[in-house]
C-alpha atoms as a PDB file:
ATOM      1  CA  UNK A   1     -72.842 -38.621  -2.280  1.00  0.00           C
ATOM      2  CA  UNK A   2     -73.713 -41.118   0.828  1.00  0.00           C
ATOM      3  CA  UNK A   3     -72.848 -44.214   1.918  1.00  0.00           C
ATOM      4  CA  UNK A   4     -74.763 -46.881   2.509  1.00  0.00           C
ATOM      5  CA  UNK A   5     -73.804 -50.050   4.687  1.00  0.00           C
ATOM      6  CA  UNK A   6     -74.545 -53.339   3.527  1.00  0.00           C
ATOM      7  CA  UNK A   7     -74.640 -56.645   5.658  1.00  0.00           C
ATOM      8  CA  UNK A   8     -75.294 -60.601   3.637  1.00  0.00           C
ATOM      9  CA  UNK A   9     -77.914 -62.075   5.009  1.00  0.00           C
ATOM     10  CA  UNK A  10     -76.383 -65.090   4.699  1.00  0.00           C
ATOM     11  CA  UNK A  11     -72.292 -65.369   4.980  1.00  0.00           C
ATOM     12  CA  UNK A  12     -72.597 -62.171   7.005  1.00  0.00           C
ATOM     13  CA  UNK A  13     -70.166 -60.059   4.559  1.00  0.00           C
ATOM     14  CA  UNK A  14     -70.408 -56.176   5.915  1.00  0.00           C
ATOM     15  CA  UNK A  15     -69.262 -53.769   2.666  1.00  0.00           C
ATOM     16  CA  UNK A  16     -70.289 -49.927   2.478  1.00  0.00           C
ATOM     17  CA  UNK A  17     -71.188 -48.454  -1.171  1.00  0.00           C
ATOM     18  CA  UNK A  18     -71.036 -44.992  -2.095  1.00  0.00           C
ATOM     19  CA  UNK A  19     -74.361 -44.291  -3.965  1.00  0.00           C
ATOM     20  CA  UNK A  20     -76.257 -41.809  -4.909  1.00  0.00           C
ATOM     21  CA  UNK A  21     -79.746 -41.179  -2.709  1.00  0.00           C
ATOM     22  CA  UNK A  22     -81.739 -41.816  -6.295  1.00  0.00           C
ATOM     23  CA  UNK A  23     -79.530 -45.202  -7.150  1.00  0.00           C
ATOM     24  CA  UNK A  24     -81.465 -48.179  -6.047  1.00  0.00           C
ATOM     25  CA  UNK A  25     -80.016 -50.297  -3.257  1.00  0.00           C
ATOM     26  CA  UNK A  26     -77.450 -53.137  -3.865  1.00  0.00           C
ATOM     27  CA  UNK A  27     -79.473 -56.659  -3.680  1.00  0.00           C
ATOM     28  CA  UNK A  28     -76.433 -59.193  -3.895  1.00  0.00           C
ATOM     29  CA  UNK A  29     -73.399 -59.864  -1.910  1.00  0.00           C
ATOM     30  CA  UNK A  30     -69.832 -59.214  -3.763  1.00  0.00           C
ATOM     31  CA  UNK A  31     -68.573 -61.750  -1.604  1.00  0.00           C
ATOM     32  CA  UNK A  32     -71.328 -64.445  -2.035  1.00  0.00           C
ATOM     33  CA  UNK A  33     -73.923 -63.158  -4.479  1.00  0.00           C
ATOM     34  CA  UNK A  34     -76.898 -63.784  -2.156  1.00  0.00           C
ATOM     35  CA  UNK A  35     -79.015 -61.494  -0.508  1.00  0.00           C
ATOM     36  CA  UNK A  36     -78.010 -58.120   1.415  1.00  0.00           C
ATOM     37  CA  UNK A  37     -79.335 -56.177   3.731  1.00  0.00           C
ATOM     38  CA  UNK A  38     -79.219 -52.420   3.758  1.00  0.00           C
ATOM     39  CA  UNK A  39     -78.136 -51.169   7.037  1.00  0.00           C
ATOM     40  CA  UNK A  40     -79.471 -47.883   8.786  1.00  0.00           C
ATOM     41  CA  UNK A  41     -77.074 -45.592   9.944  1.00  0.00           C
ATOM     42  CA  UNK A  42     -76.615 -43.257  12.591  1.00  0.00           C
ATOM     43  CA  UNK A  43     -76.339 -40.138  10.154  1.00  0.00           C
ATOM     44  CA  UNK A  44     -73.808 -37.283   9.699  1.00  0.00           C
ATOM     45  CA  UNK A  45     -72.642 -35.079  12.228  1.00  0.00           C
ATOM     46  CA  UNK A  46     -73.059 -31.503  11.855  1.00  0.00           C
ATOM     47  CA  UNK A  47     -69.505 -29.916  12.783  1.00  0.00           C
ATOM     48  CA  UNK A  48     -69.844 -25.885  13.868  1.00  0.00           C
ATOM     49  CA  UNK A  49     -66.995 -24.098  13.468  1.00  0.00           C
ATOM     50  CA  UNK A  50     -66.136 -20.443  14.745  1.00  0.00           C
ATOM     51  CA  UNK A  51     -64.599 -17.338  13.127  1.00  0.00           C
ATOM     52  CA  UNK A  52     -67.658 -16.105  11.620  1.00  0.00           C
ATOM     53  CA  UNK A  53     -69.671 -13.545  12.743  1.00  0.00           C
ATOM     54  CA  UNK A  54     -72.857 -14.128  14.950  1.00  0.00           C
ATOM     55  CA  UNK A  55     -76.392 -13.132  13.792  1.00  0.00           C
ATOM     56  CA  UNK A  56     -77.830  -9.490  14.750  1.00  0.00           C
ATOM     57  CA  UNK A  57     -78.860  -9.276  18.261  1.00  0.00           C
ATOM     58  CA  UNK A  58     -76.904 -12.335  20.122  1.00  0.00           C
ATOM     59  CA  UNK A  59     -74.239 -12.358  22.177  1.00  0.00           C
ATOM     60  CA  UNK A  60     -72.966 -15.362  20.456  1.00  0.00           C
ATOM     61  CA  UNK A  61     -72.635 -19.109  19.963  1.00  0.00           C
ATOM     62  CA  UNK A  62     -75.453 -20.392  22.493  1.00  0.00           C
ATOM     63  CA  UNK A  63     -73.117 -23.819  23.285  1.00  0.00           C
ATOM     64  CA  UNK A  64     -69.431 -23.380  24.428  1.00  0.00           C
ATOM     65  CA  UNK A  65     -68.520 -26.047  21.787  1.00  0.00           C
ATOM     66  CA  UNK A  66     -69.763 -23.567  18.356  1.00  0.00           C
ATOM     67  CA  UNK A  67     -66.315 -21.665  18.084  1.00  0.00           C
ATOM     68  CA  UNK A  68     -63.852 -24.470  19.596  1.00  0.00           C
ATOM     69  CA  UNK A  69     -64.874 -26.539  16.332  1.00  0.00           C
ATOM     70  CA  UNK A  70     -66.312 -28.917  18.032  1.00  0.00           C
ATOM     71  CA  UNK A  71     -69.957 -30.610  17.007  1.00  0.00           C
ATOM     72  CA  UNK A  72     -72.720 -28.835  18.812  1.00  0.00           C
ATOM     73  CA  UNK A  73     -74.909 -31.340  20.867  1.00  0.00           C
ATOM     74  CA  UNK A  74     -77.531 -28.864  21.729  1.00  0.00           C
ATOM     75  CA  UNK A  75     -80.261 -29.608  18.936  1.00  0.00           C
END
């Protein structure tokens, strides 16, 4: 389930909601009861990790980061 970031429009309250991507967005403030903005994220990450095998035919992960665990930067 995501979550969504909220900022009030008017005392400037910041608040994040976990909803679900068919629940409709949060008008009011919890703090003030006036009007929120929804806030647009930067996304999720997508974490590679190593240990698995590769697909037929390569000679591996194709960034130095896919079997370190670390998030692959290459896309």
């Amino acid at each position: 389930m995501p979550t969504y970031e909220y900022r009030c429009e008017s005392c400037g309250h910041h608040f994040e909601i976990r909803q679900g991507m068919s629940d409709k967005p949060v008008k009011t403030c919890p703090k003030c009861g006036r009007k929120v903005r929804r806030l647009i994220g930067a996304g999720a990450g997508i974490i590679v990790t190593g240990g698995g095998s590769h697909p037929a035919g390569s000679d591996g992960p194709s960034c130095p980061t896919c079997c370190s665990g670390g998030t692959c930067n290459l896309n």
